[in-house]
Protein backbone atom coordinates (compact mmCIF):
# COMPACT_ATOMS: atom_id res chain seq x y z
CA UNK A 1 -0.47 -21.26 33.56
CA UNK A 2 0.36 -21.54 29.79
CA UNK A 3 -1.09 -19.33 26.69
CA UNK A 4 -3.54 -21.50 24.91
CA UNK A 5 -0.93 -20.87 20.93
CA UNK A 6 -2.43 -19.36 18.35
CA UNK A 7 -3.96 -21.14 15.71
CA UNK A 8 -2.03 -20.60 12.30
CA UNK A 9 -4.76 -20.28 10.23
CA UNK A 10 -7.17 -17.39 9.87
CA UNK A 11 -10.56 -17.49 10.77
CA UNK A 12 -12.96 -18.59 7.65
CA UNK A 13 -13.75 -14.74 6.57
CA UNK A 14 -17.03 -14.45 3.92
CA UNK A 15 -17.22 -14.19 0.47
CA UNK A 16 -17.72 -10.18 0.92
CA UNK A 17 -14.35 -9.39 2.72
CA UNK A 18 -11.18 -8.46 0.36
CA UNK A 19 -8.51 -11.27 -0.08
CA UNK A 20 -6.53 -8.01 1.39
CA UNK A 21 -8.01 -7.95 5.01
CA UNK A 22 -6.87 -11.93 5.39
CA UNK A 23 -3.58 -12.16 3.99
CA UNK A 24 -1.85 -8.79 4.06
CA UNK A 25 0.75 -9.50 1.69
CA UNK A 26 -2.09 -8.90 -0.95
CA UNK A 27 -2.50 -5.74 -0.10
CA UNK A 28 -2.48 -2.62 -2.48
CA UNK A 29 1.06 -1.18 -3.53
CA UNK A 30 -0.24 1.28 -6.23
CA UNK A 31 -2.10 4.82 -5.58
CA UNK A 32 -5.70 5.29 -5.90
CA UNK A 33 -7.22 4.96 -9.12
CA UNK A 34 -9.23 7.85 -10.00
CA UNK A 35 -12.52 5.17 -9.95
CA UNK A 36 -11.40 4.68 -6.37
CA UNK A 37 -10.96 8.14 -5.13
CA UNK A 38 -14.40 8.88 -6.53
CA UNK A 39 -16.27 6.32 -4.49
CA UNK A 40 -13.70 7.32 -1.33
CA UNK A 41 -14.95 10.81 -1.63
CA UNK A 42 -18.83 9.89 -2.41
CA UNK A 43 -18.28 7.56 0.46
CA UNK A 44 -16.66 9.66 3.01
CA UNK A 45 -19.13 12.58 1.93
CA UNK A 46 -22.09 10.18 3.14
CA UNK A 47 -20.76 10.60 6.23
CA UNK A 48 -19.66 14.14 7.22
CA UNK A 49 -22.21 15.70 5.08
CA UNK A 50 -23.99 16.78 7.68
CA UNK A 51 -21.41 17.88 9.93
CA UNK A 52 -20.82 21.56 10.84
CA UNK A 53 -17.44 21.14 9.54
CA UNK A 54 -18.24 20.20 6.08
CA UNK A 55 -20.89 22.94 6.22
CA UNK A 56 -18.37 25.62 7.21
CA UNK A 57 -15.65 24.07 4.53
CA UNK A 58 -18.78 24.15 1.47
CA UNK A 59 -19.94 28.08 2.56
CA UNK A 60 -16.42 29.36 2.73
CA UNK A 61 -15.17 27.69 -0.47
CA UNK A 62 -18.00 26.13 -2.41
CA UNK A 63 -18.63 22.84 -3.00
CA UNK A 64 -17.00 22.01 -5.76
CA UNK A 65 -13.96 23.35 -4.29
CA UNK A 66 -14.83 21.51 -0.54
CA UNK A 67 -14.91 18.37 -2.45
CA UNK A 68 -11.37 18.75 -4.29
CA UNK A 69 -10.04 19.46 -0.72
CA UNK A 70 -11.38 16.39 0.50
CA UNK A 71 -10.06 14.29 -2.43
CA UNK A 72 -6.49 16.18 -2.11
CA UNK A 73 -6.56 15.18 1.72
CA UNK A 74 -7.57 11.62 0.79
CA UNK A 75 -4.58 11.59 -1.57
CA UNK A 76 -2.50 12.54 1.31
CA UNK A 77 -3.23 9.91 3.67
CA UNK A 78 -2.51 6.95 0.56
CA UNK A 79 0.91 5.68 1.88
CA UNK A 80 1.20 4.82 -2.18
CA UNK A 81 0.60 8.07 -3.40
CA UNK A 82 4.29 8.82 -3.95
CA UNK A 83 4.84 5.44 -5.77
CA UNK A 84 3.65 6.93 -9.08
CA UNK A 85 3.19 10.06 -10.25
CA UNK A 86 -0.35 11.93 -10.64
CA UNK A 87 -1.34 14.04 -13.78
């Protein structure tokens, strides 16, 4: 029995998905911007706020300091990061 071959075009995606997700070549080579690590951070906030973990990380350091931990950990995981320099 035979594989049925892929098609070689993608799927029709909507308007709302990022040319990224369909063609990978168009994907990001740069860091962050600071715009983007703000709404990564408000984002990713929306959904551990109410953790115990993100409790515990606020009481023992505060939350402004819980939230530059979170943005330094964000920066950590960008496989660009290195590409250019941060001031």
């Amino acid at each position: 029995m035979r594989k049925k071959p892929k098609p070689e075009m993608l799927e029709p995606y909507d308007l709302d998905t990022p040319s990224w997700i369909v063609d990978e070549s168009l994907d990001r080579t740069t860091p962050y911007t600071e715009e983007e690590l703000d709404l990564l951070v408000e984002g990713t906030l929306e959904g551990i706020r109410d953790t115990a973990s993100w409790k515990n990380l606020v009481d023992r350091a505060g939350e402004k300091e819980a939230r530059r931990i979170l943005r330094s950990r964000i920066i950590m995981q960008d496989e660009n990061a290195r590409k250019v320099s941060r001031h």
